[in-house]
PDB file of N, CA and C in Angstrom:
ATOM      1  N   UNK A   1      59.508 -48.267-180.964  1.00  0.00           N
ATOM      2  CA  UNK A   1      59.719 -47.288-179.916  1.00  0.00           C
ATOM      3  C   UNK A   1      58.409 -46.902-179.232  1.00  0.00           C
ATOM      4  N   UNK A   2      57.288 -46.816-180.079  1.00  0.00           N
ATOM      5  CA  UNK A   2      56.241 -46.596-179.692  1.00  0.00           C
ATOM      6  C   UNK A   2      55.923 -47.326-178.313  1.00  0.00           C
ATOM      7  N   UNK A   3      55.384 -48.660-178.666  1.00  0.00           N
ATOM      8  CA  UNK A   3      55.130 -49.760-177.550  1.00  0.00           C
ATOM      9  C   UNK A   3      55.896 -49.468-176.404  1.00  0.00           C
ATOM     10  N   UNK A   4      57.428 -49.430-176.400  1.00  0.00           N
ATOM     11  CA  UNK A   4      58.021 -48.905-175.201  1.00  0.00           C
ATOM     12  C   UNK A   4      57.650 -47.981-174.450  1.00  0.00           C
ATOM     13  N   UNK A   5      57.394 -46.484-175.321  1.00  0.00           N
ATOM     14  CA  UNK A   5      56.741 -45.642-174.360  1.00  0.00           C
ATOM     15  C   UNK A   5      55.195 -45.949-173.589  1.00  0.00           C
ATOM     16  N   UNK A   6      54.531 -46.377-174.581  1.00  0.00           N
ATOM     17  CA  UNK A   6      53.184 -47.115-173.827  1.00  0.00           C
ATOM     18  C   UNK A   6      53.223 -47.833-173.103  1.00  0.00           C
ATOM     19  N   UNK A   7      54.493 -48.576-172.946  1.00  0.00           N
ATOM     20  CA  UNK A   7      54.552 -49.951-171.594  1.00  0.00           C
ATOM     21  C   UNK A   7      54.402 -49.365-170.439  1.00  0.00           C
ATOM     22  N   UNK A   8      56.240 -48.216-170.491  1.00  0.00           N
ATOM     23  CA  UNK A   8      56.679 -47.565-169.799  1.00  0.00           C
ATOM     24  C   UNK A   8      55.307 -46.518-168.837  1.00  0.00           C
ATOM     25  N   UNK A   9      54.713 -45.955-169.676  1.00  0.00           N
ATOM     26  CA  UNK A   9      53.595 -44.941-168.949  1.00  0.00           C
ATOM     27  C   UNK A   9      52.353 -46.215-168.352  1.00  0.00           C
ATOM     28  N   UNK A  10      52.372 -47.067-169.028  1.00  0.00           N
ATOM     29  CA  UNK A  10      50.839 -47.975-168.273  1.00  0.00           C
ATOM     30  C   UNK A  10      52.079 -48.422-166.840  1.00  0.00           C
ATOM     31  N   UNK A  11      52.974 -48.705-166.561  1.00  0.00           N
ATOM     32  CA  UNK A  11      53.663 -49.834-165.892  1.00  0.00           C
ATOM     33  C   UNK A  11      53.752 -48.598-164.588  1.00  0.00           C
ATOM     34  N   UNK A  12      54.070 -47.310-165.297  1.00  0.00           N
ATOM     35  CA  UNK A  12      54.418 -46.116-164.464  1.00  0.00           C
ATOM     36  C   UNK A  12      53.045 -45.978-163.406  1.00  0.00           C
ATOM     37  N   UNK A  13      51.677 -45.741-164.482  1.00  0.00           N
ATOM     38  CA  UNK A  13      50.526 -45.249-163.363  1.00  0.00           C
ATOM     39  C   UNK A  13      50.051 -46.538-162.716  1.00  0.00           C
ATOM     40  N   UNK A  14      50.318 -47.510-163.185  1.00  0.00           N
ATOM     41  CA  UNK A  14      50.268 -49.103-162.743  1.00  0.00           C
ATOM     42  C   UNK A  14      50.621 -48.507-161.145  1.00  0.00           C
ATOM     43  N   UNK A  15      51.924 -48.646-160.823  1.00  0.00           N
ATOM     44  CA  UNK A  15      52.883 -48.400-159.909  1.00  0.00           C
ATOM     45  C   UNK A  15      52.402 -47.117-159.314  1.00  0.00           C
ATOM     46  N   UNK A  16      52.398 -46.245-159.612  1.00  0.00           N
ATOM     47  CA  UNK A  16      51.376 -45.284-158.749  1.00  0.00           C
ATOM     48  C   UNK A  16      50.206 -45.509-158.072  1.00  0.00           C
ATOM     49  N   UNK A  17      49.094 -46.027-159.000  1.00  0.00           N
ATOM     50  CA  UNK A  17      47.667 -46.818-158.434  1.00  0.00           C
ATOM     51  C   UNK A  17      48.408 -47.719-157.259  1.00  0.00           C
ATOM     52  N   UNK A  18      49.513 -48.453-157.485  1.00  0.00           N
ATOM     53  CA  UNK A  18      49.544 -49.520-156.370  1.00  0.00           C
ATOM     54  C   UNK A  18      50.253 -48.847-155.234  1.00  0.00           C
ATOM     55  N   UNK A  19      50.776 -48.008-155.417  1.00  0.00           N
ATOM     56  CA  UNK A  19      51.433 -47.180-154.121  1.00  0.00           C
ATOM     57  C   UNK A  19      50.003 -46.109-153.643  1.00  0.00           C
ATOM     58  N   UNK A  20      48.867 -45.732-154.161  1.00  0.00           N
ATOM     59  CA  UNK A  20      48.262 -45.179-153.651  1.00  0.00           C
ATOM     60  C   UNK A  20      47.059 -45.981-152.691  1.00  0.00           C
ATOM     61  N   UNK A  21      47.108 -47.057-153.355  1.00  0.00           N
ATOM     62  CA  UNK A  21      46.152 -48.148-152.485  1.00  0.00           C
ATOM     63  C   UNK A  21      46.923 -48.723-151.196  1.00  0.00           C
ATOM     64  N   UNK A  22      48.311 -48.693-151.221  1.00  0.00           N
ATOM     65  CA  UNK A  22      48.718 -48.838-149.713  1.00  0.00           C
ATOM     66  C   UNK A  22      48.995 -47.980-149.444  1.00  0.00           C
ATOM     67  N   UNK A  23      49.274 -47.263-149.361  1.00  0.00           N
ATOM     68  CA  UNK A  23      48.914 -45.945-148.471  1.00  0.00           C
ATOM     69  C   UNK A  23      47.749 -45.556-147.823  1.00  0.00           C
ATOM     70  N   UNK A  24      46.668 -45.514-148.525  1.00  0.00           N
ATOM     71  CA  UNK A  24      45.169 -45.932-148.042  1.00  0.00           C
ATOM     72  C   UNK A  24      45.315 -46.775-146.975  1.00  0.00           C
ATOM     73  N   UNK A  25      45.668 -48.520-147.409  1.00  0.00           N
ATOM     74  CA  UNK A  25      45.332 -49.437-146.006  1.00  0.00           C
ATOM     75  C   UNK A  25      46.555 -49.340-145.438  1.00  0.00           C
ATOM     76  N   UNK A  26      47.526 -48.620-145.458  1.00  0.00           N
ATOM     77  CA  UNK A  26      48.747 -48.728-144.363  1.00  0.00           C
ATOM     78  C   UNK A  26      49.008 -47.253-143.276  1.00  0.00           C
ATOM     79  N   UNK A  27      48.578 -46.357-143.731  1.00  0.00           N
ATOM     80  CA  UNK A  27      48.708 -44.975-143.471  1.00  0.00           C
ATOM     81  C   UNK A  27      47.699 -44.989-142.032  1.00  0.00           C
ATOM     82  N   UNK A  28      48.485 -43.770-141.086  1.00  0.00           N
ATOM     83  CA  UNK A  28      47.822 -44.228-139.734  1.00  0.00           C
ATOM     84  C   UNK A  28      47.218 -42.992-139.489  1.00  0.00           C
ATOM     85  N   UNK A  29      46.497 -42.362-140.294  1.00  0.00           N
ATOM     86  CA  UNK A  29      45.222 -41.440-140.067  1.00  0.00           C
ATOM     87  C   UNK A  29      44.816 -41.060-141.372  1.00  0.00           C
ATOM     88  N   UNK A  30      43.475 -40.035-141.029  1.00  0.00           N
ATOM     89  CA  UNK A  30      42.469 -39.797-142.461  1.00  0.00           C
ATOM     90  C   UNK A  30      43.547 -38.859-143.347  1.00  0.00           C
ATOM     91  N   UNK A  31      44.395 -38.080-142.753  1.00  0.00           N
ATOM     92  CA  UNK A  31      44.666 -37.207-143.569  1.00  0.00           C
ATOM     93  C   UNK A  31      45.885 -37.546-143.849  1.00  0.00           C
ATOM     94  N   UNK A  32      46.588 -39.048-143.793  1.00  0.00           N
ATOM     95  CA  UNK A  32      48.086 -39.076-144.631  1.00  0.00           C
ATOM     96  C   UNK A  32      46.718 -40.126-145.755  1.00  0.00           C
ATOM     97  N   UNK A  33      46.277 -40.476-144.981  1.00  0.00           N
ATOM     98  CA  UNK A  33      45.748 -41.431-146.141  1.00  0.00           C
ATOM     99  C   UNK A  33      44.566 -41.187-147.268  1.00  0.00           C
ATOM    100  N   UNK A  34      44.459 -39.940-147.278  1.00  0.00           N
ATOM    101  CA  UNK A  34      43.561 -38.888-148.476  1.00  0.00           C
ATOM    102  C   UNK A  34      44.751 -38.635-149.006  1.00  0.00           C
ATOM    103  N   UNK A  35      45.956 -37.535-148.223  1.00  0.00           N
ATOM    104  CA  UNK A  35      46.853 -37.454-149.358  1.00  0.00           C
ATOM    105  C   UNK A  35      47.053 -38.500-150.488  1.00  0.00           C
ATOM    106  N   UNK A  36      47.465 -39.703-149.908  1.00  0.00           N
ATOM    107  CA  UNK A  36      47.864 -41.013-150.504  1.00  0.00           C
ATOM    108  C   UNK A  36      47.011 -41.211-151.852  1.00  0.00           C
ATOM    109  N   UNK A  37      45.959 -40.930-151.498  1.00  0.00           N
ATOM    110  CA  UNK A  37      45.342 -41.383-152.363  1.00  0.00           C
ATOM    111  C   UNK A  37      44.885 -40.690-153.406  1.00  0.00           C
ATOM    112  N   UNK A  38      44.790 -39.300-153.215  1.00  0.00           N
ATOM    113  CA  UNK A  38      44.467 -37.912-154.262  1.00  0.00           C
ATOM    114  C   UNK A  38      45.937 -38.058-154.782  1.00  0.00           C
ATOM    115  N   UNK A  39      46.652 -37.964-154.399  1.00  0.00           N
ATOM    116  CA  UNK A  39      48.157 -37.392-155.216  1.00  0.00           C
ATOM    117  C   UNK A  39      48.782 -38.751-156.226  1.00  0.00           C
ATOM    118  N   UNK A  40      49.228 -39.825-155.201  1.00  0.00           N
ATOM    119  CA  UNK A  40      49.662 -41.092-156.003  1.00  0.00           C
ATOM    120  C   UNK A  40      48.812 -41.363-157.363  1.00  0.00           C
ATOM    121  N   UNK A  41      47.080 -41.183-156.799  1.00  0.00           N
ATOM    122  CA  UNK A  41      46.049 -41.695-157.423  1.00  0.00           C
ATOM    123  C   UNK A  41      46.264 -41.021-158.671  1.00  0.00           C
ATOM    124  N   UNK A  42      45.701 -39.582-158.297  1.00  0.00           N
ATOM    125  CA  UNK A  42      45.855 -39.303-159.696  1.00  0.00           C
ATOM    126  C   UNK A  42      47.290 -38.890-160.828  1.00  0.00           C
ATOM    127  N   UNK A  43      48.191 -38.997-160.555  1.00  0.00           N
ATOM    128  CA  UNK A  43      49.270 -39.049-161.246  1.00  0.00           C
ATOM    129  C   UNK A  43      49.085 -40.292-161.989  1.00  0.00           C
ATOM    130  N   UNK A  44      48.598 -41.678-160.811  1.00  0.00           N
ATOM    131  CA  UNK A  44      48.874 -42.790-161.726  1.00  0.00           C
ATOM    132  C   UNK A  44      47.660 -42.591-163.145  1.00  0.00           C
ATOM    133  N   UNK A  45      46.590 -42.294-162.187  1.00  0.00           N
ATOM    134  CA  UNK A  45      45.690 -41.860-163.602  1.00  0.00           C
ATOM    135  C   UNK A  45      46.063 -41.471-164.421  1.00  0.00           C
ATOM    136  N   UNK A  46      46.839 -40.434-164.379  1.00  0.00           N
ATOM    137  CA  UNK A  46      46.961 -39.343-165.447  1.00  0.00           C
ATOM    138  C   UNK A  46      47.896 -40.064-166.020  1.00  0.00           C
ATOM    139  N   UNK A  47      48.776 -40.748-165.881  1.00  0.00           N
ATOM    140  CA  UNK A  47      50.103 -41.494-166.805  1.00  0.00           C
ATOM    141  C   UNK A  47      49.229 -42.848-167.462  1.00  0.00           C
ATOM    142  N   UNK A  48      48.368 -43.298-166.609  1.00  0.00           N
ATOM    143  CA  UNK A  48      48.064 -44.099-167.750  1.00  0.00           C
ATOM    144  C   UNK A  48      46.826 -43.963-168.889  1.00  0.00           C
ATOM    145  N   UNK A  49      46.107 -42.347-168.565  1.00  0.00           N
ATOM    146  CA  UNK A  49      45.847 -41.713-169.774  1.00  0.00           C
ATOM    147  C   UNK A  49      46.777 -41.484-170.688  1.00  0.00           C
ATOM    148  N   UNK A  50      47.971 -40.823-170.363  1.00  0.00           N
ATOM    149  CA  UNK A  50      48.434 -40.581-171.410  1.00  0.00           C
ATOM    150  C   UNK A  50      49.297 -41.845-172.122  1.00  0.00           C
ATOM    151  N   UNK A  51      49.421 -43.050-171.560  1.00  0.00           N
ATOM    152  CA  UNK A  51      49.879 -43.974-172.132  1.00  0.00           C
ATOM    153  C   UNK A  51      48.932 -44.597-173.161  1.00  0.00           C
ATOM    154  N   UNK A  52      47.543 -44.359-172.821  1.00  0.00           N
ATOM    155  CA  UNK A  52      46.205 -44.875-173.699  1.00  0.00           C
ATOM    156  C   UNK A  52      46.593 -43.870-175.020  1.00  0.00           C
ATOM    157  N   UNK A  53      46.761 -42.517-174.583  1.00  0.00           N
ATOM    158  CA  UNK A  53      46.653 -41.138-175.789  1.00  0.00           C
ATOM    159  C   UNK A  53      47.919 -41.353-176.866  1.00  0.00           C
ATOM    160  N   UNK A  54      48.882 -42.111-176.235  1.00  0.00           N
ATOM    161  CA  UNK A  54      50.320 -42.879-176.690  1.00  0.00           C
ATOM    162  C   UNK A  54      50.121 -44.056-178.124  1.00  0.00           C
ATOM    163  N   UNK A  55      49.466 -44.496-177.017  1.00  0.00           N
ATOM    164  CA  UNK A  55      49.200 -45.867-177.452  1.00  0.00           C
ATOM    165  C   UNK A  55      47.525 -45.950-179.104  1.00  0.00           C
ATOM    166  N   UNK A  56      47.135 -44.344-178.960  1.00  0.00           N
ATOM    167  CA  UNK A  56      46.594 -44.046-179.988  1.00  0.00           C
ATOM    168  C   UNK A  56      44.923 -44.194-179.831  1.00  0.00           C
ATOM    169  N   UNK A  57      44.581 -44.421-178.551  1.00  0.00           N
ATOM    170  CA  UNK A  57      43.300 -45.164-178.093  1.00  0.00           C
ATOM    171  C   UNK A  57      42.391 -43.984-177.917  1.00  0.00           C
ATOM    172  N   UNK A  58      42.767 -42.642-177.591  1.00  0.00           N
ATOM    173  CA  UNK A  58      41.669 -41.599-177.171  1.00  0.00           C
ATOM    174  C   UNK A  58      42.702 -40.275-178.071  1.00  0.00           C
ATOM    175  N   UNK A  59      41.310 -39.227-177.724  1.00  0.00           N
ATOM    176  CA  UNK A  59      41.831 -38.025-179.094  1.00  0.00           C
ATOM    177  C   UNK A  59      42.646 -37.750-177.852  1.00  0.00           C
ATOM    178  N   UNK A  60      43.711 -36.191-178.249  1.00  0.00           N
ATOM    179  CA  UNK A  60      44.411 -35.866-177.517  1.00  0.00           C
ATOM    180  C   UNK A  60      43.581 -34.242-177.090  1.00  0.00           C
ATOM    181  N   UNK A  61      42.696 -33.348-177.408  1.00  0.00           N
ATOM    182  CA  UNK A  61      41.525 -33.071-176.707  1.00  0.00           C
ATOM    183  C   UNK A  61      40.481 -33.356-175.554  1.00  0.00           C
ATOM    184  N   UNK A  62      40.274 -34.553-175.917  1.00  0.00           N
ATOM    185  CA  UNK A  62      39.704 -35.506-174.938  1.00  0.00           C
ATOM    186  C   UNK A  62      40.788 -35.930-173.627  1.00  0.00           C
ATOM    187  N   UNK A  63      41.675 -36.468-174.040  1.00  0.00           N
ATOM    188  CA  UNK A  63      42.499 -36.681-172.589  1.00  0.00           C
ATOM    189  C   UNK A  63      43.011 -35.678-171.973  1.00  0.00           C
ATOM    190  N   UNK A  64      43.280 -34.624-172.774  1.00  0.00           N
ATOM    191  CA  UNK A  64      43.756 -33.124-172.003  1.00  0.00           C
ATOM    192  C   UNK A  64      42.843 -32.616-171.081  1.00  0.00           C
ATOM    193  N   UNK A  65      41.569 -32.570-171.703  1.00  0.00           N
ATOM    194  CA  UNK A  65      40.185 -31.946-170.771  1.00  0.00           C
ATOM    195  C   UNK A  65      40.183 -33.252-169.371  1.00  0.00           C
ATOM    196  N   UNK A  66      40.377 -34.077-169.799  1.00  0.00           N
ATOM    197  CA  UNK A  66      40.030 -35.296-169.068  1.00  0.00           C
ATOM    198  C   UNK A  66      40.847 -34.938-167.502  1.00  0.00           C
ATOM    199  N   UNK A  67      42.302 -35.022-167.944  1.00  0.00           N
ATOM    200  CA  UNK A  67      43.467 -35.182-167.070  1.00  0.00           C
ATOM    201  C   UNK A  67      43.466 -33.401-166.041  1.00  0.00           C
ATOM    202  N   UNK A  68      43.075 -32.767-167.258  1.00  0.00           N
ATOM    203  CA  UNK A  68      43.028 -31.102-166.297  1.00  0.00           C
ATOM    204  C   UNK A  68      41.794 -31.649-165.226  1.00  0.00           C
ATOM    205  N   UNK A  69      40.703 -31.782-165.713  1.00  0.00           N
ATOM    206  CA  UNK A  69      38.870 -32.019-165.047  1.00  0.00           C
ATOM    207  C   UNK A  69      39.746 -32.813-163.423  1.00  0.00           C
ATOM    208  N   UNK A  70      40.450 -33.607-163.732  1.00  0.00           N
ATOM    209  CA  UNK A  70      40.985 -34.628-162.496  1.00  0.00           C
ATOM    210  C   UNK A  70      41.672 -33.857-161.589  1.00  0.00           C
ATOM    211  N   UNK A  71      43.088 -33.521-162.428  1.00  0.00           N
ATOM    212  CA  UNK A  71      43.661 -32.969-161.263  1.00  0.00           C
ATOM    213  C   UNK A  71      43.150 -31.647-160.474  1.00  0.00           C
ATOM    214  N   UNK A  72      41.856 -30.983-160.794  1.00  0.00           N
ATOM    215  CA  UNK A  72      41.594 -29.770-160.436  1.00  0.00           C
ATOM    216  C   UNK A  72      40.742 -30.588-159.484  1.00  0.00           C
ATOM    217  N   UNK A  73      39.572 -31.123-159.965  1.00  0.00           N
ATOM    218  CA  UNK A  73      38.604 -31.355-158.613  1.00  0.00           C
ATOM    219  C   UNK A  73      39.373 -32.738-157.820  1.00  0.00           C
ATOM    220  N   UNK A  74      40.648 -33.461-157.960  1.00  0.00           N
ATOM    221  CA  UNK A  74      41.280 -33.965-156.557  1.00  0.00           C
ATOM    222  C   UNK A  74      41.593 -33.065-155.690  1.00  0.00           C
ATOM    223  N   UNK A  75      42.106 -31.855-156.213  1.00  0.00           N
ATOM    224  CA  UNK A  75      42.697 -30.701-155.216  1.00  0.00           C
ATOM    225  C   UNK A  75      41.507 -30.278-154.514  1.00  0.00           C
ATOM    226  N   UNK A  76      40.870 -30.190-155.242  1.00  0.00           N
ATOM    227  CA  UNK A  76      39.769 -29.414-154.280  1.00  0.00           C
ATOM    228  C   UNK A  76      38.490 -30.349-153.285  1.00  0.00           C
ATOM    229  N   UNK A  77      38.403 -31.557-154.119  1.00  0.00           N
ATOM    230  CA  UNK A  77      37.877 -32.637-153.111  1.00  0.00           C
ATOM    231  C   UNK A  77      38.409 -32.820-152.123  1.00  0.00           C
ATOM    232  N   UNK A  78      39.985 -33.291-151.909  1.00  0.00           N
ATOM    233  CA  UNK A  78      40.919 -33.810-150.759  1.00  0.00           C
ATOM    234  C   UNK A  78      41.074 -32.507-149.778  1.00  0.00           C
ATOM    235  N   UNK A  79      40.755 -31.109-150.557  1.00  0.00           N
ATOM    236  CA  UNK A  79      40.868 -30.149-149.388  1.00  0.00           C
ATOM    237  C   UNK A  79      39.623 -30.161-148.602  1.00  0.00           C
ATOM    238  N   UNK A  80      38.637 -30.390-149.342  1.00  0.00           N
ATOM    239  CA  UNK A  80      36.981 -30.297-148.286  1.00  0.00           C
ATOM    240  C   UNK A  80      36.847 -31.347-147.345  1.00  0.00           C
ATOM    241  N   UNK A  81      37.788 -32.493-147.813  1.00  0.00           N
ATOM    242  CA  UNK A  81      37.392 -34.018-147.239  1.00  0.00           C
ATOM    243  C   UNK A  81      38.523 -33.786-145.527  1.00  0.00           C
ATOM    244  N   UNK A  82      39.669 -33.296-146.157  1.00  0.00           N
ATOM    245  CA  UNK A  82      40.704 -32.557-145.062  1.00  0.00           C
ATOM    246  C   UNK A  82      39.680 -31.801-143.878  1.00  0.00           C
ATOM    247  N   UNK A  83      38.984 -31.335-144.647  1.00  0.00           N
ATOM    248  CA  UNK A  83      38.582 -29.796-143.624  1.00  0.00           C
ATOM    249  C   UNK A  83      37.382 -30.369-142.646  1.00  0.00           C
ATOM    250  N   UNK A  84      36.625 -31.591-143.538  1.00  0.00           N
ATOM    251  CA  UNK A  84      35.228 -32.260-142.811  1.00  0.00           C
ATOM    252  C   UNK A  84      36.040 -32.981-142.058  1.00  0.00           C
ATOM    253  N   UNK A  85      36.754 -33.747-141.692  1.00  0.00           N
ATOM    254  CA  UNK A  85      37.450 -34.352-140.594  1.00  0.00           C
ATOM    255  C   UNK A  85      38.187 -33.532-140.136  1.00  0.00           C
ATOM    256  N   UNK A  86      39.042 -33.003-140.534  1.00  0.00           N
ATOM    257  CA  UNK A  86      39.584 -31.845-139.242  1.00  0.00           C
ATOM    258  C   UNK A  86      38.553 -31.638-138.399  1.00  0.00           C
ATOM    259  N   UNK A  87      37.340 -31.091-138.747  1.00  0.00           N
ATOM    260  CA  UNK A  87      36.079 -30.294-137.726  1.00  0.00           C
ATOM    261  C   UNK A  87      35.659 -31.139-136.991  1.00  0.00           C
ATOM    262  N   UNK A  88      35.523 -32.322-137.581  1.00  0.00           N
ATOM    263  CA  UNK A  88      34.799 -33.345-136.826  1.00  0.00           C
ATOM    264  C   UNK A  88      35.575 -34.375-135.884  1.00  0.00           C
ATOM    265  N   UNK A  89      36.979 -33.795-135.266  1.00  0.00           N
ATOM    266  CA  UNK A  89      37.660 -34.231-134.530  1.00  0.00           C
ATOM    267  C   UNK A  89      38.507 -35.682-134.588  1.00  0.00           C
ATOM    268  N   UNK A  90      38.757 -35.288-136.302  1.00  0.00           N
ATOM    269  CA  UNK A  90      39.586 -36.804-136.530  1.00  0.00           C
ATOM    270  C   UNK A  90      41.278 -36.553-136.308  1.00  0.00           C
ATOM    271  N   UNK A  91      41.708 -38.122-135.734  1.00  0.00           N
ATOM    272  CA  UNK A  91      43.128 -37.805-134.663  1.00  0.00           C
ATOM    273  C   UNK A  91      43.806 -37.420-135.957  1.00  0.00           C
ATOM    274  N   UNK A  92      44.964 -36.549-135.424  1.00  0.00           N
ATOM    275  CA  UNK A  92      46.002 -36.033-136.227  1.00  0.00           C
ATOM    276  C   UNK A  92      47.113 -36.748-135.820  1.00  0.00           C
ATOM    277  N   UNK A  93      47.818 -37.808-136.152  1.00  0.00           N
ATOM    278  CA  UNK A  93      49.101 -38.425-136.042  1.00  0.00           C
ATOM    279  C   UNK A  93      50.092 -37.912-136.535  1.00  0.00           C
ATOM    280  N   UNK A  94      50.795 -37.453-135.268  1.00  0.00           N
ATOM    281  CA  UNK A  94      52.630 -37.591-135.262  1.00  0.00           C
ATOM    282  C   UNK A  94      52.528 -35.837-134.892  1.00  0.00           C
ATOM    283  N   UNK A  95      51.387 -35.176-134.682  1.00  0.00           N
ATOM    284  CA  UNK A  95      51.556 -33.965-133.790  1.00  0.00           C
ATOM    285  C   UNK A  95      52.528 -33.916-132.316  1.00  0.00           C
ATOM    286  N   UNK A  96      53.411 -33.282-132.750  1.00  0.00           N
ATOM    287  CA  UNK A  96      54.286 -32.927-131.691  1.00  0.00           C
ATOM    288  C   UNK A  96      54.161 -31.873-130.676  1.00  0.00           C
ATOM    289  N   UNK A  97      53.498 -31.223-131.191  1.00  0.00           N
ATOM    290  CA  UNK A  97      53.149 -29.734-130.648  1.00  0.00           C
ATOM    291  C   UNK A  97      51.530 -29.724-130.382  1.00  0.00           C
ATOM    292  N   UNK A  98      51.205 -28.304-130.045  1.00  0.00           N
ATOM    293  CA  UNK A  98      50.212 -27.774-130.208  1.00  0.00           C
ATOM    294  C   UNK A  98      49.585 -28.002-131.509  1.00  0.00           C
ATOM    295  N   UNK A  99      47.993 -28.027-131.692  1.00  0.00           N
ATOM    296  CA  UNK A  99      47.427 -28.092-133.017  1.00  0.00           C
ATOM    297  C   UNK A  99      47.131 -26.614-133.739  1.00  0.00           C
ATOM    298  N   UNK A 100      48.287 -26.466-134.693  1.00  0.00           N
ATOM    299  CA  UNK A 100      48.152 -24.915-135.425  1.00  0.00           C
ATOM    300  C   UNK A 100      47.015 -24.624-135.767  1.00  0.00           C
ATOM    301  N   UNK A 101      45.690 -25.387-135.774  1.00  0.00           N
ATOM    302  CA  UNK A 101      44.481 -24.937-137.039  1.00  0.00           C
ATOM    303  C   UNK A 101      43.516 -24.903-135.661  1.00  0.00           C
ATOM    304  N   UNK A 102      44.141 -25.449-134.767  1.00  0.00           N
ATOM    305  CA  UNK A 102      42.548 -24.639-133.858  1.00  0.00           C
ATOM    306  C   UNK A 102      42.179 -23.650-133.336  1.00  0.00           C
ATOM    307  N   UNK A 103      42.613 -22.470-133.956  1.00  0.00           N
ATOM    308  CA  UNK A 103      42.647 -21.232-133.389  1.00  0.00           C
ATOM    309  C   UNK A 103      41.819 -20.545-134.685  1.00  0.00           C
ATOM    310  N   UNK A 104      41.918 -21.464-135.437  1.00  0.00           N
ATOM    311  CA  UNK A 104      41.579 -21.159-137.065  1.00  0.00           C
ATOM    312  C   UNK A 104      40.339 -21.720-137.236  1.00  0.00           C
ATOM    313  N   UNK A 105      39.994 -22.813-137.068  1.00  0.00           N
ATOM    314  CA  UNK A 105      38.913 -23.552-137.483  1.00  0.00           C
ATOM    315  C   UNK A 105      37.920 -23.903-136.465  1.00  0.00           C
ATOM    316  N   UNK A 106      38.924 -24.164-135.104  1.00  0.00           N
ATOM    317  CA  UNK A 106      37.775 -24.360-133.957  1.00  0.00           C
ATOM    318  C   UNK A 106      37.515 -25.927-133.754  1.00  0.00           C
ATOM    319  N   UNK A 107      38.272 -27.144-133.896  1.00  0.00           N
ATOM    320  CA  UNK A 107      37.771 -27.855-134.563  1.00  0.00           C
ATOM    321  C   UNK A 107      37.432 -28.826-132.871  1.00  0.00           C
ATOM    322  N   UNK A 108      36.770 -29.790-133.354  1.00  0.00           N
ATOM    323  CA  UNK A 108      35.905 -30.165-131.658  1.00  0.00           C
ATOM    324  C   UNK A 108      36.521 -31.092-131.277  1.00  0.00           C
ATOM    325  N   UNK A 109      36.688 -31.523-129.549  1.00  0.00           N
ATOM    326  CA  UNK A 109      37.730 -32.174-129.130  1.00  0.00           C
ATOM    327  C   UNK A 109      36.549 -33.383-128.952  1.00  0.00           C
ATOM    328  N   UNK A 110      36.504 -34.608-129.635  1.00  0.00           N
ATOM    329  CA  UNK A 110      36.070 -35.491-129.071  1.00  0.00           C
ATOM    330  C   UNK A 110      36.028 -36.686-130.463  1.00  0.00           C
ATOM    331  N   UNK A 111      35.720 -37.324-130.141  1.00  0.00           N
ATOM    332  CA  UNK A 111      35.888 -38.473-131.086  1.00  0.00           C
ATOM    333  C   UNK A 111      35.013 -38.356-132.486  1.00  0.00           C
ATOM    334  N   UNK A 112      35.063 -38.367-133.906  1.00  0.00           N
ATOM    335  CA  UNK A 112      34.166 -38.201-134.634  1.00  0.00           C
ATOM    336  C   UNK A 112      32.851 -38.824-134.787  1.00  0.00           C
ATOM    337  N   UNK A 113      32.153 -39.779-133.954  1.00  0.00           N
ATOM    338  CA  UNK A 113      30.786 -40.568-133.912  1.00  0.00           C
ATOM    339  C   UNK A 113      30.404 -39.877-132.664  1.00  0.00           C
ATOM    340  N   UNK A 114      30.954 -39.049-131.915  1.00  0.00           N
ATOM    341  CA  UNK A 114      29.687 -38.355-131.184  1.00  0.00           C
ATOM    342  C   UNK A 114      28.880 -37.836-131.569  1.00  0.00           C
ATOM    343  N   UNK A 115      28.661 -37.584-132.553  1.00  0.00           N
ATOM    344  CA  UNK A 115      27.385 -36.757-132.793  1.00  0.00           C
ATOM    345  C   UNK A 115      27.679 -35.033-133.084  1.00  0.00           C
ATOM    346  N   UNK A 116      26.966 -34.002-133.082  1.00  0.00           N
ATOM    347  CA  UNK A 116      27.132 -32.551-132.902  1.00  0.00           C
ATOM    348  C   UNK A 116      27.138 -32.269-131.425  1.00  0.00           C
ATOM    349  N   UNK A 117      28.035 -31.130-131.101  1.00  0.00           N
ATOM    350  CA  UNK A 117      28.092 -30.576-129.586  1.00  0.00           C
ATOM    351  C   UNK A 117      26.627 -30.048-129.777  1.00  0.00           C
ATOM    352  N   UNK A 118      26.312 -29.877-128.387  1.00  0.00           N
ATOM    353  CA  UNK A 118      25.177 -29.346-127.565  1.00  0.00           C
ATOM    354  C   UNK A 118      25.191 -28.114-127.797  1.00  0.00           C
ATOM    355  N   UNK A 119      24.256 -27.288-128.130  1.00  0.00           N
ATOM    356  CA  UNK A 119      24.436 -25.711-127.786  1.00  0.00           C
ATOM    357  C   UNK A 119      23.907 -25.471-126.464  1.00  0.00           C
ATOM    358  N   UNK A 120      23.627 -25.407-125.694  1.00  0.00           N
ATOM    359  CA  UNK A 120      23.420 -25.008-124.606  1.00  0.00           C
ATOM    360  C   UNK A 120      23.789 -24.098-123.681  1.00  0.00           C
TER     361      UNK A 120
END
């Protein structure tokens, strides 16, 4: 029974890792394709830690600290990485409307390799 559950969890974050890597090269801007990759990513991580912790390979201390340490700084990486392209005028795909966060953030209308606006 053992082995089964260890297949089952490596085959699981297997399949996550591979849905988070296309999403990356298929996704048609920065910010579906950070999601893609913080969320899929680390779930698949985290399942195939615990398929290793299963499978008897690491303490279960160690993968707990491990798997918390991850999912806390993805959340908070993918929000800063969100917020540095928002500012820096990266396109938002499939906006229908008005952009809700520029009233909020300010964020600059022009392509992200221009450079910084002018103060002038």
């Amino acid at each position: 029974m053992r082995p089964l559950v260890v297949t089952v969890l490596l085959c699981a974050g297997v399949l996550f890792i591979a849905i988070a890597g296309l999403g990356v090269a298929r996704l048609p801007d920065v910010f579906q394709r950070m999601h893609a990759a913080t969320k899929a990513g680390g779930i698949g991580t985290s399942l195939i830690l615990l398929g290793v912790i299963v499978a008897g390979g690491a303490s279960l201390l160690t993968a707990k600290l491990t798997i918390v340490f991850m999912l806390l700084t993805l959340s908070v990486a993918s929000q800063l990485l969100a917020r540095a392209a928002y500012l820096s005028g990266a396109a938002l795909h499939g906006l229908d409307r008005d952009d809700p966060l520029a009233a909020v953030l300010g964020s600059r209308s022009g392509p992200a390799d221009e450079g910084p606006p002018n103060e002038s």
